[in-house]
C-alpha atoms as a PDB file:
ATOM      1  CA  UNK A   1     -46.359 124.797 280.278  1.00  0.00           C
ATOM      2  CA  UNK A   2     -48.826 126.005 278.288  1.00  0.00           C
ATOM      3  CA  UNK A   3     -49.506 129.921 279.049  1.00  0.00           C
ATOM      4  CA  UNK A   4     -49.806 131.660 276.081  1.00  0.00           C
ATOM      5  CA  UNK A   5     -46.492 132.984 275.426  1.00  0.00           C
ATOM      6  CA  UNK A   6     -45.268 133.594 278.929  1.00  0.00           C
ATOM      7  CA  UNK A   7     -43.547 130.588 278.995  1.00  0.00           C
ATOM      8  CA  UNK A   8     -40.156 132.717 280.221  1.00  0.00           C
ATOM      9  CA  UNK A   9     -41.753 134.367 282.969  1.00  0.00           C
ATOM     10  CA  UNK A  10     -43.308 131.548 284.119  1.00  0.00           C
ATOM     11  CA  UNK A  11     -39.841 129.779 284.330  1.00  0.00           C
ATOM     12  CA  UNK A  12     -38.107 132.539 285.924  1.00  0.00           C
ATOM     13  CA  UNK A  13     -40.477 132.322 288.930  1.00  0.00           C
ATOM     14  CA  UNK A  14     -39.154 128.660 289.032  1.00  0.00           C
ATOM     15  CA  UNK A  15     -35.684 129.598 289.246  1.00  0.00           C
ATOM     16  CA  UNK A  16     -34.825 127.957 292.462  1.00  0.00           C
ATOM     17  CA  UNK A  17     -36.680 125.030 291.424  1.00  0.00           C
ATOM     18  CA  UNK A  18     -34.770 124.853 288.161  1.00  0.00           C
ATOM     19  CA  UNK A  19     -31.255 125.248 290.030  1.00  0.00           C
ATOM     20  CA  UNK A  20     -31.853 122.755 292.305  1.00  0.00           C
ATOM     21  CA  UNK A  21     -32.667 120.230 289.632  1.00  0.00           C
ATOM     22  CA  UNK A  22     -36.121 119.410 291.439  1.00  0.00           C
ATOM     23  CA  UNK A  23     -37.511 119.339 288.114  1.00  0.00           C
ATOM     24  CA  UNK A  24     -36.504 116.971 285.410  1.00  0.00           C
ATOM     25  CA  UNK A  25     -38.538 117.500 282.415  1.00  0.00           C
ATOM     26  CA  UNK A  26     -40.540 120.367 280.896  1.00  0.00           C
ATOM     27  CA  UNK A  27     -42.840 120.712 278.062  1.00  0.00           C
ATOM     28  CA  UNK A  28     -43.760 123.660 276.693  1.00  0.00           C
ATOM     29  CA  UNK A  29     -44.636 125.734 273.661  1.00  0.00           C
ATOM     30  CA  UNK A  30     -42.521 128.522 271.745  1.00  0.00           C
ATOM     31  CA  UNK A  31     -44.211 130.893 269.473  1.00  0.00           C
ATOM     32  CA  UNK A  32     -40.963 132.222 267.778  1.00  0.00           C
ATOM     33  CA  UNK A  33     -38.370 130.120 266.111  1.00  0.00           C
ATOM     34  CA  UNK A  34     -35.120 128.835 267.710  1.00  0.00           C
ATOM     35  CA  UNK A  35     -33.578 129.836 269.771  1.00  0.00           C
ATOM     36  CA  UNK A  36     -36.072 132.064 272.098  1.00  0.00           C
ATOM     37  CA  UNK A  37     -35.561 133.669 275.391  1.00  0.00           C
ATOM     38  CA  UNK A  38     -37.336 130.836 276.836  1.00  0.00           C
ATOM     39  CA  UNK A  39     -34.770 128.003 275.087  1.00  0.00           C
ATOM     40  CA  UNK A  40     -31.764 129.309 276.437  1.00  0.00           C
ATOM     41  CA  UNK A  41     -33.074 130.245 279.835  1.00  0.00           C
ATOM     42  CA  UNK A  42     -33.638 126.663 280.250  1.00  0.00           C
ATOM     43  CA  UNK A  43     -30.414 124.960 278.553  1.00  0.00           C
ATOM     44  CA  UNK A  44     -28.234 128.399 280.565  1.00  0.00           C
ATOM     45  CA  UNK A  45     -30.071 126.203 283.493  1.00  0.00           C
ATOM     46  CA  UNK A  46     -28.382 122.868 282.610  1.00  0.00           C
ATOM     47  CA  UNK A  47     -31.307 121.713 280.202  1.00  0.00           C
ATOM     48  CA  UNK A  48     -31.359 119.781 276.761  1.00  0.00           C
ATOM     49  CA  UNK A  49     -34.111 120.900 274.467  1.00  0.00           C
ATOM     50  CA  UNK A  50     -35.630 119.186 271.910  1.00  0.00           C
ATOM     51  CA  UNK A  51     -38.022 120.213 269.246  1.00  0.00           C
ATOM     52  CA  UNK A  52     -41.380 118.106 269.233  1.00  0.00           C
ATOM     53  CA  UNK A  53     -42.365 117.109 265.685  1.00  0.00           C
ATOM     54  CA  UNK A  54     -45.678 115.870 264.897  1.00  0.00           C
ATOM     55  CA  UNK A  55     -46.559 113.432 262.840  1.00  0.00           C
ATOM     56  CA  UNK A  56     -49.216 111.063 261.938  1.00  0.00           C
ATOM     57  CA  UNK A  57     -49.304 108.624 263.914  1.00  0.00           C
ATOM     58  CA  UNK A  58     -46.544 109.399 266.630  1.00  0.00           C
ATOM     59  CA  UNK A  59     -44.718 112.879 267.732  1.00  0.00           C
ATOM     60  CA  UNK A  60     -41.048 112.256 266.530  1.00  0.00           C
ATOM     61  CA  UNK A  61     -37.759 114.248 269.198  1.00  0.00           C
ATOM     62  CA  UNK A  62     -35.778 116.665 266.562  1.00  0.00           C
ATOM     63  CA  UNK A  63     -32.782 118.536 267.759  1.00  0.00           C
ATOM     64  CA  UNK A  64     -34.291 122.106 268.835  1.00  0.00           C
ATOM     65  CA  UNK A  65     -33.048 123.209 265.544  1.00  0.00           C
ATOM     66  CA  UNK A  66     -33.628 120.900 263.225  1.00  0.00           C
ATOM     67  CA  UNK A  67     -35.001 122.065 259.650  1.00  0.00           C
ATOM     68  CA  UNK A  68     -37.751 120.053 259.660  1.00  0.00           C
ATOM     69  CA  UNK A  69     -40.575 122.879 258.508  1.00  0.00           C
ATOM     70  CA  UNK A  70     -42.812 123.764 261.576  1.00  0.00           C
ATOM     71  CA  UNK A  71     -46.249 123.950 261.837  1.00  0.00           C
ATOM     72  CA  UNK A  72     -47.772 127.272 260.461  1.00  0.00           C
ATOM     73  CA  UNK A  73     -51.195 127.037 262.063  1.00  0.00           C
ATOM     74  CA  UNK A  74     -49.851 125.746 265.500  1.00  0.00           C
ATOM     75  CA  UNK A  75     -47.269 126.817 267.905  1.00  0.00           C
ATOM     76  CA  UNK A  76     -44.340 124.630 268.246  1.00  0.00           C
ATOM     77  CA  UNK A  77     -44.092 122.221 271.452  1.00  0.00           C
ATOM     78  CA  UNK A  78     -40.480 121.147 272.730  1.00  0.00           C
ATOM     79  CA  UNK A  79     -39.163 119.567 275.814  1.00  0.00           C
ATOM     80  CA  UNK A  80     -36.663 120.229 277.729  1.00  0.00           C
ATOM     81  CA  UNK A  81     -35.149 117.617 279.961  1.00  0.00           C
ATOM     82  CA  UNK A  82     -31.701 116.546 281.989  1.00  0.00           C
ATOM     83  CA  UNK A  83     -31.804 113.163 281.265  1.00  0.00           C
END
């Protein structure tokens, strides 16, 4: 999900989707640090989220909150998931 910082909305018109666990995993990005409206809409919906860290050579999974410094020129990705 990739809509310029309506990421929230976008999920709350997938709300039924969401409940009914139709969808398993979600990427998306979060202009604001954690936690966002967006963040705990989705773990309030039975979600896991986990920060996206870029490296390199290979994106490295960080707890949503980890201190790991964030990109200043880029907007963060994460993923949310129930497995």
């Amino acid at each position: 999900v990739d809509v310029e910082g309506h990421e929230q909305q976008v999920l709350r018109g997938a709300k039924e989707l969401l409940a009914s666990r139709r969808i398993r995993d979600i990427v998306f990005e979060e202009h604001q640090n954690y936690p966002t409206p967006t963040t705990t809409l989705l773990e309030d919906s039975g979600y896991a989220v986990f920060r996206i860290h870029r490296r390199l050579l290979t994106p490295e999974i960080l707890p949503a909150d980890s201190r790991v410094p964030r990109s200043t020129w880029e907007p963060t990705s994460f993923v949310a998931t129930r497995e």
